[in-house]
N, C-alpha and C. Protein backbone atom coordinates (compact mmCIF):
# COMPACT_ATOMS: atom_id res chain seq x y z
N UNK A 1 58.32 101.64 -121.28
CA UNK A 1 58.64 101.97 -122.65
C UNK A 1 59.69 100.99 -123.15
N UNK A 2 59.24 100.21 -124.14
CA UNK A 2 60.21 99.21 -124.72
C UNK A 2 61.00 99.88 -125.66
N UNK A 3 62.19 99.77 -125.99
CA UNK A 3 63.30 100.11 -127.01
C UNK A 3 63.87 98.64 -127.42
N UNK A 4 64.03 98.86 -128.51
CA UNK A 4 64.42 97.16 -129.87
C UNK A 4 65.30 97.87 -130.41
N UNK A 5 65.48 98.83 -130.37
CA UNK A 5 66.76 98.56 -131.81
C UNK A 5 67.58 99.88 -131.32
N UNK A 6 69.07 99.97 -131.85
CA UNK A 6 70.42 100.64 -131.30
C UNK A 6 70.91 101.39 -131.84
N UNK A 7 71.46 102.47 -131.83
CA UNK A 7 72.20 103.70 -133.09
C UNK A 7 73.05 103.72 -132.42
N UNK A 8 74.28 104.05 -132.86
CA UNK A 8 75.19 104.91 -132.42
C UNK A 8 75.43 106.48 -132.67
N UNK A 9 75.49 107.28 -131.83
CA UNK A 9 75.22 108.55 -131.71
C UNK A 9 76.55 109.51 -130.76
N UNK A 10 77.34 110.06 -131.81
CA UNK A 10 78.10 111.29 -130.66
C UNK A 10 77.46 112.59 -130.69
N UNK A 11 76.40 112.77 -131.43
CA UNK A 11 76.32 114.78 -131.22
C UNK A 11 75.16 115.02 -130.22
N UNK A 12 75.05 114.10 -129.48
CA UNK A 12 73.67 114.64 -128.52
C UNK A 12 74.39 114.36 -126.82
N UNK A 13 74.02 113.28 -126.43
CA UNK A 13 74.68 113.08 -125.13
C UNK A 13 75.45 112.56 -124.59
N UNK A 14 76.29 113.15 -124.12
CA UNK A 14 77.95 112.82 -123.44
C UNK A 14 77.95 111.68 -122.72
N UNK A 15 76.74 111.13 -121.94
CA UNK A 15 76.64 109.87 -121.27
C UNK A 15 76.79 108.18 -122.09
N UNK A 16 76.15 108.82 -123.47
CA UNK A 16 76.13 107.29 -123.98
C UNK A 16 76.39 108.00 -125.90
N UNK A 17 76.88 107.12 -126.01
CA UNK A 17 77.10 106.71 -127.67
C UNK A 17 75.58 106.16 -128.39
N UNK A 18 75.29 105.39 -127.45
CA UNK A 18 73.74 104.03 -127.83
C UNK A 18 72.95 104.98 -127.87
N UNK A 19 71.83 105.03 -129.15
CA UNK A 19 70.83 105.51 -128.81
C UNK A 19 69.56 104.32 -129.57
N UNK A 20 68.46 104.09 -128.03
CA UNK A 20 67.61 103.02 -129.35
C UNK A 20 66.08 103.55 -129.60
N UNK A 21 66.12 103.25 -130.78
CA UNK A 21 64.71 103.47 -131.36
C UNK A 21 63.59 103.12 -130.34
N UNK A 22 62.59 104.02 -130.79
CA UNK A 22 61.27 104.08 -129.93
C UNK A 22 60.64 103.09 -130.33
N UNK A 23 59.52 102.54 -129.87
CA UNK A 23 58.92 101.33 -129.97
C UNK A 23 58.18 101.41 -131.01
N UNK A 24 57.35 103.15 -130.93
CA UNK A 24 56.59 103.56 -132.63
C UNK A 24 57.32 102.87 -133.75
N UNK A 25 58.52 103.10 -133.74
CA UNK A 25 59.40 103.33 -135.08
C UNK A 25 59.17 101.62 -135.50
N UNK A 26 59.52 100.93 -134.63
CA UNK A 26 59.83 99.46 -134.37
C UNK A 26 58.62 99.41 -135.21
N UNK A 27 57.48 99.59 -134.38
CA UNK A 27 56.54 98.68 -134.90
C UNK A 27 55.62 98.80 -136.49
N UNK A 28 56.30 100.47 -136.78
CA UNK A 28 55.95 100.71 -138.11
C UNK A 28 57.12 100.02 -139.24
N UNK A 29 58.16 99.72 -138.62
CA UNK A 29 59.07 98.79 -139.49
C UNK A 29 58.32 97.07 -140.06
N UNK A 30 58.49 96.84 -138.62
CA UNK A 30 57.83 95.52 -138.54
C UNK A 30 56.11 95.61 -139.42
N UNK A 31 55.57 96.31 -139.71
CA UNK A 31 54.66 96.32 -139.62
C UNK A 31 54.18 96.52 -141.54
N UNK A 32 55.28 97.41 -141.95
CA UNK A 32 55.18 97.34 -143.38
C UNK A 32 56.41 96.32 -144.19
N UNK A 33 56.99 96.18 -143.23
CA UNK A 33 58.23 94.88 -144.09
C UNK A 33 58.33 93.20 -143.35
N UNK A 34 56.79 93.27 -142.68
CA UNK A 34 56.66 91.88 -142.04
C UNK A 34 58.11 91.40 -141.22
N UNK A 35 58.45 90.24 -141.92
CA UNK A 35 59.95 90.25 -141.04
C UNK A 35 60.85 90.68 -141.40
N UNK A 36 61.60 91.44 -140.37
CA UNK A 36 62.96 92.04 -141.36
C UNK A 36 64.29 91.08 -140.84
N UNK A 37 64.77 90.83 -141.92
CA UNK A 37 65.88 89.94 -142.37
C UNK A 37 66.94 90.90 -141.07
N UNK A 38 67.33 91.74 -141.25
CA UNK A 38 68.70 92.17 -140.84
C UNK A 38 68.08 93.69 -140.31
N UNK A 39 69.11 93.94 -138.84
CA UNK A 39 69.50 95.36 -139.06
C UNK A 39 70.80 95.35 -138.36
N UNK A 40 72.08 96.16 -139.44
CA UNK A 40 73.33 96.02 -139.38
C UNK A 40 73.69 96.89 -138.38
N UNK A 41 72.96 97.16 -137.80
CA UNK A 41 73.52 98.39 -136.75
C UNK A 41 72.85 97.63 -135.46
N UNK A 42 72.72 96.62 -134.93
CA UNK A 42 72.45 96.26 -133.85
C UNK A 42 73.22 96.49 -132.49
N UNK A 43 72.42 96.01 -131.64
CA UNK A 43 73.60 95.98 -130.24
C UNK A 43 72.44 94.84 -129.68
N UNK A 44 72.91 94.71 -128.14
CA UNK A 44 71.95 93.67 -127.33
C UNK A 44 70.77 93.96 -126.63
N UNK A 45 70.28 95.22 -127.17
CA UNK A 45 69.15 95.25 -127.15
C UNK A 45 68.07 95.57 -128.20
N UNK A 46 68.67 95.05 -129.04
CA UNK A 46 68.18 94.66 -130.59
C UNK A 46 67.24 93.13 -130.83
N UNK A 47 66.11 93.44 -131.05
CA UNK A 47 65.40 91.99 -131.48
C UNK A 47 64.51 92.60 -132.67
N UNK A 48 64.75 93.55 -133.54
CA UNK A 48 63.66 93.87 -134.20
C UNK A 48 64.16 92.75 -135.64
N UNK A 49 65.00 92.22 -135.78
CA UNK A 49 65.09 91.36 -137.50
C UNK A 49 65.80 90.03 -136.77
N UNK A 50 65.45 89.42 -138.10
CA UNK A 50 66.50 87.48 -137.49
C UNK A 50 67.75 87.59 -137.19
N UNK A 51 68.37 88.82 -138.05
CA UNK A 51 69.76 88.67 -138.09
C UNK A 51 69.95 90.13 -137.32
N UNK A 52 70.56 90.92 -136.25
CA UNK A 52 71.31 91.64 -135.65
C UNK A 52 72.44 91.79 -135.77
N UNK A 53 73.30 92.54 -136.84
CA UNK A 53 74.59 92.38 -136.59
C UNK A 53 74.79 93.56 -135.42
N UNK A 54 76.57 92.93 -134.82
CA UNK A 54 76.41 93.81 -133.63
C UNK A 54 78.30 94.28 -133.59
N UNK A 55 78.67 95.63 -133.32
CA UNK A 55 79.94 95.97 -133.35
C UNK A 55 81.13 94.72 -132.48
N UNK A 56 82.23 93.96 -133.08
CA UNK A 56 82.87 94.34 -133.88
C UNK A 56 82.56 94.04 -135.23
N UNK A 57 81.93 93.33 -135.70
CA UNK A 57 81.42 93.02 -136.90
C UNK A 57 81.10 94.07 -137.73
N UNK A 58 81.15 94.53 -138.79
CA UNK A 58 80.99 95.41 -139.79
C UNK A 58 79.88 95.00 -140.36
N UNK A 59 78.80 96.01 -139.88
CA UNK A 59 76.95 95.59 -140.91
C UNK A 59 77.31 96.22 -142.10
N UNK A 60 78.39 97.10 -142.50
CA UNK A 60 78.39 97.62 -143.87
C UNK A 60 78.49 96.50 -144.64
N UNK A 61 79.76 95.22 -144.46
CA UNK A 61 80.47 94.55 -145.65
C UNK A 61 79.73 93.24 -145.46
N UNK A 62 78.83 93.12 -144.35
CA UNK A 62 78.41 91.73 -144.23
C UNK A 62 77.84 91.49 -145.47
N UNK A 63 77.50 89.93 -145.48
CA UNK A 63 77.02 89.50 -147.12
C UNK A 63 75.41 89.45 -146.81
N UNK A 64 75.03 89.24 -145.70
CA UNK A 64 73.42 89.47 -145.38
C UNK A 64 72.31 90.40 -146.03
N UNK A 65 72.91 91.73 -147.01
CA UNK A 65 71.93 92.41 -147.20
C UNK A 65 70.90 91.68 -148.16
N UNK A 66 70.64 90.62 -148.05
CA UNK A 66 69.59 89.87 -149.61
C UNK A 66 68.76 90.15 -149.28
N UNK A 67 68.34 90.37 -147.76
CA UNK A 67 66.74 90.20 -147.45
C UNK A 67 66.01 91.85 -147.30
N UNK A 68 65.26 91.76 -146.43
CA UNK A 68 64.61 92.73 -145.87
C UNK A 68 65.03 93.34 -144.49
N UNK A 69 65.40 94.54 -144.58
CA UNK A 69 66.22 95.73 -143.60
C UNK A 69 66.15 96.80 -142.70
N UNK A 70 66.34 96.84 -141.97
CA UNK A 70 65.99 98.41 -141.03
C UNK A 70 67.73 98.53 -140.60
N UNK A 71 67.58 99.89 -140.88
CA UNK A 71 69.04 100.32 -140.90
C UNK A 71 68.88 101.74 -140.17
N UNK A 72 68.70 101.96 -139.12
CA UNK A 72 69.51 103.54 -138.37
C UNK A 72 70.79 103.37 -137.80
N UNK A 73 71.70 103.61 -139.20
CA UNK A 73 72.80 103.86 -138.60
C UNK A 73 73.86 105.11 -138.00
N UNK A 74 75.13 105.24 -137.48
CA UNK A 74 75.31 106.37 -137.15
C UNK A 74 74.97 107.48 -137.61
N UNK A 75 74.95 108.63 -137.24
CA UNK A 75 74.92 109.59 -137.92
C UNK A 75 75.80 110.91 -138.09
N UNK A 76 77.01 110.44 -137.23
CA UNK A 76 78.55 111.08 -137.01
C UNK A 76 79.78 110.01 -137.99
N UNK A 77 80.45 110.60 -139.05
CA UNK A 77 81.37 109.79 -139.17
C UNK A 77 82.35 108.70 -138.47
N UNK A 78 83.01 107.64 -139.19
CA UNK A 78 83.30 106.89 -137.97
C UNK A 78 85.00 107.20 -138.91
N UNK A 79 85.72 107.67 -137.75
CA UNK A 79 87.20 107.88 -138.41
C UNK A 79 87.93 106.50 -138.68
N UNK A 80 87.70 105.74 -137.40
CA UNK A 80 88.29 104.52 -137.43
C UNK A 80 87.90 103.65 -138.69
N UNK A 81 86.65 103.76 -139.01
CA UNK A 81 86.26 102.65 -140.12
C UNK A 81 86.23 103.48 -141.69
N UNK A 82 86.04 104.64 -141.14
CA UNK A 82 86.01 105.27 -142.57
C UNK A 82 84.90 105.07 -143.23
N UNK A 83 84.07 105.37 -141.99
CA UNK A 83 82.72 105.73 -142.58
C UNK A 83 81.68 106.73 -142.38
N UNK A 84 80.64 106.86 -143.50
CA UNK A 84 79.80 108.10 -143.01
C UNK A 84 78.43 107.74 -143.25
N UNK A 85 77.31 108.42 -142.96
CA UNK A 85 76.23 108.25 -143.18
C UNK A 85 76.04 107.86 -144.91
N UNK A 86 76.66 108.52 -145.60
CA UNK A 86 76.65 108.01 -146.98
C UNK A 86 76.91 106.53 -147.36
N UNK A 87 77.89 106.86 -146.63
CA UNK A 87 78.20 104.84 -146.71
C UNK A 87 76.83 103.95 -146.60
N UNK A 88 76.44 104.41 -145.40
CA UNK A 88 75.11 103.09 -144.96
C UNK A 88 73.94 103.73 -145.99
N UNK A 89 73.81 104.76 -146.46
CA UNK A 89 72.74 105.04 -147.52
C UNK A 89 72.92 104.15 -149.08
N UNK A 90 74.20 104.37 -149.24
CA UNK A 90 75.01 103.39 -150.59
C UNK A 90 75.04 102.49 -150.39
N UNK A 91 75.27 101.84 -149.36
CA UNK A 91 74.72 100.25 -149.32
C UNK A 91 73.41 99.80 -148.81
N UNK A 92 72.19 100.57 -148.13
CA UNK A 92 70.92 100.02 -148.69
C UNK A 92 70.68 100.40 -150.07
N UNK A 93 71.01 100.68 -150.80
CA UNK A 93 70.46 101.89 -151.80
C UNK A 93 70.74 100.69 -152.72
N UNK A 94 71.82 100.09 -153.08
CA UNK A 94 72.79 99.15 -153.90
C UNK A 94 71.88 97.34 -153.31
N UNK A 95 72.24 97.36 -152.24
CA UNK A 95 71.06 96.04 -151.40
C UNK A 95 69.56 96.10 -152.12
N UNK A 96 69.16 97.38 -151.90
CA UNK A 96 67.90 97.05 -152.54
C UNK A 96 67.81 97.11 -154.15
N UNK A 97 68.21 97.55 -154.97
CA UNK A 97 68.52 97.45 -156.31
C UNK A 97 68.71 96.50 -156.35
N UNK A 98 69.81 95.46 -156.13
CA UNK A 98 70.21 94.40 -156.36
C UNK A 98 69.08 93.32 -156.17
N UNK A 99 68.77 93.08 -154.75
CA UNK A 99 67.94 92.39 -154.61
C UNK A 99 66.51 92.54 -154.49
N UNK A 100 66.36 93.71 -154.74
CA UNK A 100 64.36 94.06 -154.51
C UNK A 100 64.00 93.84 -153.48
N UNK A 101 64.42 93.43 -152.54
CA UNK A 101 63.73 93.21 -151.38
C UNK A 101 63.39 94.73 -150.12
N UNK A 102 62.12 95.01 -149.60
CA UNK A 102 61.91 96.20 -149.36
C UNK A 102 63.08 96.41 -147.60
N UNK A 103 63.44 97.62 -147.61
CA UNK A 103 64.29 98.40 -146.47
C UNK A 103 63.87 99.31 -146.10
N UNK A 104 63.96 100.04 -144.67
CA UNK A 104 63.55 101.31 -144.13
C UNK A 104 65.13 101.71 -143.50
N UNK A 105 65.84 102.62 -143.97
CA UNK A 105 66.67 103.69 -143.31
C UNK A 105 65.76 104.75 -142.46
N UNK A 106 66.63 105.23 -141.09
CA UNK A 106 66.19 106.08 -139.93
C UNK A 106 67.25 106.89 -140.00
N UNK A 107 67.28 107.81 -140.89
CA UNK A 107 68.29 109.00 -140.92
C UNK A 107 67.90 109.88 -140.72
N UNK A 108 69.40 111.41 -140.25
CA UNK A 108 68.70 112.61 -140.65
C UNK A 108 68.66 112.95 -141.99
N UNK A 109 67.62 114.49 -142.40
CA UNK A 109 67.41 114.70 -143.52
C UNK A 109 68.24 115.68 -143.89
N UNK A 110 68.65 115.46 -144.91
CA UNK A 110 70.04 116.02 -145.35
C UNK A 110 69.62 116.30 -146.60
N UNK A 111 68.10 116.68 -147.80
CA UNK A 111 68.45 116.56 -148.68
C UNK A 111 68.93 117.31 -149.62
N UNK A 112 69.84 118.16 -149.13
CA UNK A 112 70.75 118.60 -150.44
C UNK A 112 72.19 117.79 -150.55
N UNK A 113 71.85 116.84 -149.62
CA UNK A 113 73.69 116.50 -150.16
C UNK A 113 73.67 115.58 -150.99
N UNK A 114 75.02 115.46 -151.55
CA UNK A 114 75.18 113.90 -152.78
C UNK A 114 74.84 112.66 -152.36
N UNK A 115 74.26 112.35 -151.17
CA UNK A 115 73.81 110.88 -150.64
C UNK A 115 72.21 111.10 -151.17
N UNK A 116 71.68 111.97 -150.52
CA UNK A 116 70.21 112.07 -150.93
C UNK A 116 70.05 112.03 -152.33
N UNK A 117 70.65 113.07 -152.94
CA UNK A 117 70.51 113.71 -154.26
C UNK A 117 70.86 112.31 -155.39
N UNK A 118 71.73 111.78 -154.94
CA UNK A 118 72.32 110.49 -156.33
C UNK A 118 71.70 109.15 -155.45
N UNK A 119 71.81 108.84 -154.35
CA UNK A 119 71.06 107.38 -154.11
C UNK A 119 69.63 107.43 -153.37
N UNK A 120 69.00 108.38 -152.67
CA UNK A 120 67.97 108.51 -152.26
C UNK A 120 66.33 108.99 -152.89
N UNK A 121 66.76 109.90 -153.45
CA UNK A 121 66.07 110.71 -154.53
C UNK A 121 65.58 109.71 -155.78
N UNK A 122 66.20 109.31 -156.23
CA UNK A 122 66.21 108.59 -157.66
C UNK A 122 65.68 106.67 -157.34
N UNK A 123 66.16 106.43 -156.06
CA UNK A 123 65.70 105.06 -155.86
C UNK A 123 64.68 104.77 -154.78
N UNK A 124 64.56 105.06 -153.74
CA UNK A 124 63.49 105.57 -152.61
C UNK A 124 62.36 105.79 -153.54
N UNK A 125 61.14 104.79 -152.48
CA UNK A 125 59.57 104.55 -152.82
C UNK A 125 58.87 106.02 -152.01
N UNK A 126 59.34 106.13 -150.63
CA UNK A 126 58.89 107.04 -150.12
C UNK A 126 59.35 107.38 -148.92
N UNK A 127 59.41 108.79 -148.60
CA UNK A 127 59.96 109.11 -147.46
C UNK A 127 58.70 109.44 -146.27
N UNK A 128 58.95 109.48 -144.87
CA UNK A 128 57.98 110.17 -143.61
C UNK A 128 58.81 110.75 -142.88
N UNK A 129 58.65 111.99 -142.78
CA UNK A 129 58.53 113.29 -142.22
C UNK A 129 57.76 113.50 -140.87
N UNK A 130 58.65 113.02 -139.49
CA UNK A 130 57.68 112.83 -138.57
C UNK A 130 57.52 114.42 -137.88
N UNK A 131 56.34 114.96 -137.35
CA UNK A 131 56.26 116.36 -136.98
C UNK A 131 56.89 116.11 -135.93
N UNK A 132 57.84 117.34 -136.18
CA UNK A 132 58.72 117.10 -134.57
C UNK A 132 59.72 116.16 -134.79
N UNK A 133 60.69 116.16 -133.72
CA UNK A 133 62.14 115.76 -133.84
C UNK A 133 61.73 114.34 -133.50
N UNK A 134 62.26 112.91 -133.54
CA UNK A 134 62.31 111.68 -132.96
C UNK A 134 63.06 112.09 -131.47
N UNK A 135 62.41 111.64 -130.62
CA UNK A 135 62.96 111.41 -129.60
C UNK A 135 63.27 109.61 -128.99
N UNK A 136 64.58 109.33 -128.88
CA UNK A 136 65.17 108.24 -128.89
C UNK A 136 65.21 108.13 -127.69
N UNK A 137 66.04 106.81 -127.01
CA UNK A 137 66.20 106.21 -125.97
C UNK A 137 67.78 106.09 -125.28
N UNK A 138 67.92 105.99 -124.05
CA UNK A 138 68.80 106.05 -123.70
C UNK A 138 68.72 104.10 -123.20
N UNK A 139 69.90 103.90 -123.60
CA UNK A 139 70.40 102.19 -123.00
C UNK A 139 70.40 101.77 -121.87
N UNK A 140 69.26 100.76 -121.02
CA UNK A 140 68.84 100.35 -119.61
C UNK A 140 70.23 100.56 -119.02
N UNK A 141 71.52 100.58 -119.35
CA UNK A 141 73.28 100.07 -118.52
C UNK A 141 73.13 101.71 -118.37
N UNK A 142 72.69 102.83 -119.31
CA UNK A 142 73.34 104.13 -118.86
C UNK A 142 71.99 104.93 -117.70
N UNK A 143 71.32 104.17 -117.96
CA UNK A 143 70.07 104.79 -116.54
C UNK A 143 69.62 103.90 -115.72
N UNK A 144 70.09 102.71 -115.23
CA UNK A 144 69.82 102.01 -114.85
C UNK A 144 68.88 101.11 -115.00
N UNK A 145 68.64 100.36 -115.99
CA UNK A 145 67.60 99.07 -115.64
C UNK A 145 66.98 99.10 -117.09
N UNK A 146 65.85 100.47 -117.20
CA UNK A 146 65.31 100.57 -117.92
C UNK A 146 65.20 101.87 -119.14
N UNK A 147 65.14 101.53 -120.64
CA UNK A 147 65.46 102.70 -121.28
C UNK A 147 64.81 103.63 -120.56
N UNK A 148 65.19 104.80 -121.22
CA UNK A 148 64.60 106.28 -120.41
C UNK A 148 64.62 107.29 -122.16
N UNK A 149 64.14 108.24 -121.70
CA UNK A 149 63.68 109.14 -123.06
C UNK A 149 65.33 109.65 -123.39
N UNK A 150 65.86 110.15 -124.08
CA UNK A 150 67.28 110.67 -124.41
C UNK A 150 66.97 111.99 -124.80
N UNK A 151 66.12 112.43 -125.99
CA UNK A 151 66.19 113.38 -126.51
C UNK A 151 66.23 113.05 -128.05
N UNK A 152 66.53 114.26 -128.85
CA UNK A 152 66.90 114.38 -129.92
C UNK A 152 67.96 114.57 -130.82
N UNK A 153 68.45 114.34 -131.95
CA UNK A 153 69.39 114.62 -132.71
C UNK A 153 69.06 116.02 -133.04
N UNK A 154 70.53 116.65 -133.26
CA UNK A 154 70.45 118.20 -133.79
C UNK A 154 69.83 118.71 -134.61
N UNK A 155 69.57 117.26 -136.03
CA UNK A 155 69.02 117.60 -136.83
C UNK A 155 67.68 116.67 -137.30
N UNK A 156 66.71 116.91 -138.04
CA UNK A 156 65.53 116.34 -138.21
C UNK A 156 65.71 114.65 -138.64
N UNK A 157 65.41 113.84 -138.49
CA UNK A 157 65.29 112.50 -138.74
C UNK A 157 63.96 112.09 -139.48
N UNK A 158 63.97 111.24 -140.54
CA UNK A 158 62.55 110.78 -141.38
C UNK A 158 62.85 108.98 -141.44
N UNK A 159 62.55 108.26 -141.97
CA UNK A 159 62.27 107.30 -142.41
C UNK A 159 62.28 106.86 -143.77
N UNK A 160 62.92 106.24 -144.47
CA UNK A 160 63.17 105.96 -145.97
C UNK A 160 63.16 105.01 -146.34
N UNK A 161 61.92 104.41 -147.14
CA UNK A 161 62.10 103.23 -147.48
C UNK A 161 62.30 102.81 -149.31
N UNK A 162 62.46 101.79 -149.19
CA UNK A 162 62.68 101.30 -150.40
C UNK A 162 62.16 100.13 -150.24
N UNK A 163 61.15 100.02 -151.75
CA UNK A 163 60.44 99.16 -151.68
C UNK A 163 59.12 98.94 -152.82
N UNK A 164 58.76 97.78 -153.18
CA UNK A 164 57.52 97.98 -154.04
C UNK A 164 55.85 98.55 -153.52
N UNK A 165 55.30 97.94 -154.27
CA UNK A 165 53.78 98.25 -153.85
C UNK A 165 53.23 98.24 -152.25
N UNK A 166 52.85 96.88 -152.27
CA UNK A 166 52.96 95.87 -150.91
C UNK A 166 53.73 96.71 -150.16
N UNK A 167 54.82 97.14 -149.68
CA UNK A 167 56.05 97.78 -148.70
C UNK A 167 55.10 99.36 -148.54
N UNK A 168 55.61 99.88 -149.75
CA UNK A 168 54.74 101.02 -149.83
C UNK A 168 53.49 101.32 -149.49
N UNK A 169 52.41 100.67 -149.52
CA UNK A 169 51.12 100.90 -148.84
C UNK A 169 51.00 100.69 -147.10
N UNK A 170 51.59 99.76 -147.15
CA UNK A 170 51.71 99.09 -145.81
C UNK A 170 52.21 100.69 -145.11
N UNK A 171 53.58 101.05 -145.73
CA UNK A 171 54.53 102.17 -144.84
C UNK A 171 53.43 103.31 -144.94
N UNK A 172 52.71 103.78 -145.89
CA UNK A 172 51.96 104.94 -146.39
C UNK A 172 50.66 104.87 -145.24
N UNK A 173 50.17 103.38 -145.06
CA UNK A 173 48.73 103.39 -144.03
C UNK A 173 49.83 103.44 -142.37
N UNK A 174 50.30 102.76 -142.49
CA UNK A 174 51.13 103.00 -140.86
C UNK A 174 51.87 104.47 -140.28
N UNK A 175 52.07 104.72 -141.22
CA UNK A 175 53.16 106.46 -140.90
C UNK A 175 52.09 107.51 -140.71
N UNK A 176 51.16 107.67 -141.81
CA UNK A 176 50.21 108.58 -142.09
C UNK A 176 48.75 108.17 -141.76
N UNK A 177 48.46 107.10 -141.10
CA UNK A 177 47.51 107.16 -140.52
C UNK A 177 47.46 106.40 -138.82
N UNK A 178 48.19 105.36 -138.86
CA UNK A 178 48.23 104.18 -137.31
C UNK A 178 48.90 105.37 -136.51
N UNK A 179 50.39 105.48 -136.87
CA UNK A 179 51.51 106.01 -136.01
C UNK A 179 50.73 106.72 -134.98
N UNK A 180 51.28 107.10 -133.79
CA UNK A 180 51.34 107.65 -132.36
C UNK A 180 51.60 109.30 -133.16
N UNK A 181 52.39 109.45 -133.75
CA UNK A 181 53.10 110.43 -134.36
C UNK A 181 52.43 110.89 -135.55
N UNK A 182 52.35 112.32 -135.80
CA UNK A 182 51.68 112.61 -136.94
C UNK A 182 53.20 113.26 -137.90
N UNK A 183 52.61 113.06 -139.25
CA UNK A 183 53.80 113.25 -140.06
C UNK A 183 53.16 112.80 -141.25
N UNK A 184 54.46 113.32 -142.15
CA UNK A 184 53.63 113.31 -143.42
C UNK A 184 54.41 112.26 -144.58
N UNK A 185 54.37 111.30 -145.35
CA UNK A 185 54.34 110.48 -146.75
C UNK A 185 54.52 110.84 -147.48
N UNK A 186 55.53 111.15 -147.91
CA UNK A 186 56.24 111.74 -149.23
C UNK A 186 56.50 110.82 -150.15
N UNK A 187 55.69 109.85 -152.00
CA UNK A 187 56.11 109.43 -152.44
C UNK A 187 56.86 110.15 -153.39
N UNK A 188 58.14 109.04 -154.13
CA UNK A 188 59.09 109.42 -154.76
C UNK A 188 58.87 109.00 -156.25
């Protein structure tokens, strides 16, 4: 089981912080946003975009967002930086406005709060709703060698992209019909 891309995570397991995306997720990124420019939440076992930013570097303030994005970032506030999941929603949200270029956020679903409600809701092409929780990866250093299954976040996780036509069909035939995973395409 290959894992590409890195979260940081405190509410699930005490062994590791890292959690990386499943290979599904990967390849439905790659797959409706061709190459993706950046994902600001990298670590070193990140190859899914050209650009990886990777902690200490700040993927919030970098100047990189012009292109095309995959962003699962934390999903626990960060005290030290003074940040929250809102943060990384407000800055794809603002990235893609600005520049049009299409993004997929890997968050949980939260939508009654003021992140969803004022930047998600109103700018988001479409959301996927995977049945069942994402189950993520644990980092080859915390099981030795090779990722291993981790589990789940407490709370439900979807996929959010932003994006035109082209982005949108692509994400709409890959989620709701290719994926491993059944789930459902919510346009906005």
């Amino acid at each position: 089981m290959e894992a590409t891309a890195h979260k940081l995570r405190t509410d699930h397991n005490p062994r590791s912080q890292s959690w990386l995306t499943p290979q599904w997720i990967v390849d439905g990124v790659k797959y409706t946003l061709g190459e993706v420019d950046l994902d600001p939440c990298a670590n070193e076992w990140s190859n899914i975009a050209k650009t990886n930013i990777r902690l200490p570097i700040d993927g919030l303030s970098n100047g990189l967002w012009d292109g095309t994005f995959y962003c699962n970032p934390p999903y626990n506030k960060d005290k030290q930086r003074e940040t929250s999941i809102k943060t990384w929603i407000t800055r794809a949200t603002t990235s893609y406005l600005a520049h049009r270029k299409p993004g997929i956020l890997c968050i949980p679903v939260a939508t009654d709060t003021v992140a969803w409600q004022d930047w998600i809701f109103p700018f988001a092409k479409a959301i996927y709703f995977p049945q069942g929780r994402i189950k993520f990866l644990l980092p080859p250093e915390v099981e030795g060698g090779s990722p291993k299954l981790m589990g789940s976040p407490r709370t439900n996780t979807c996929l959010v992209l932003y994006g035109e036509t082209g982005a949108l069909d692509r994400f709409r035939q890959y989620f709701a019909n290719v994926s491993e995973r059944k789930g459902v395409v919510v346009e906005l």
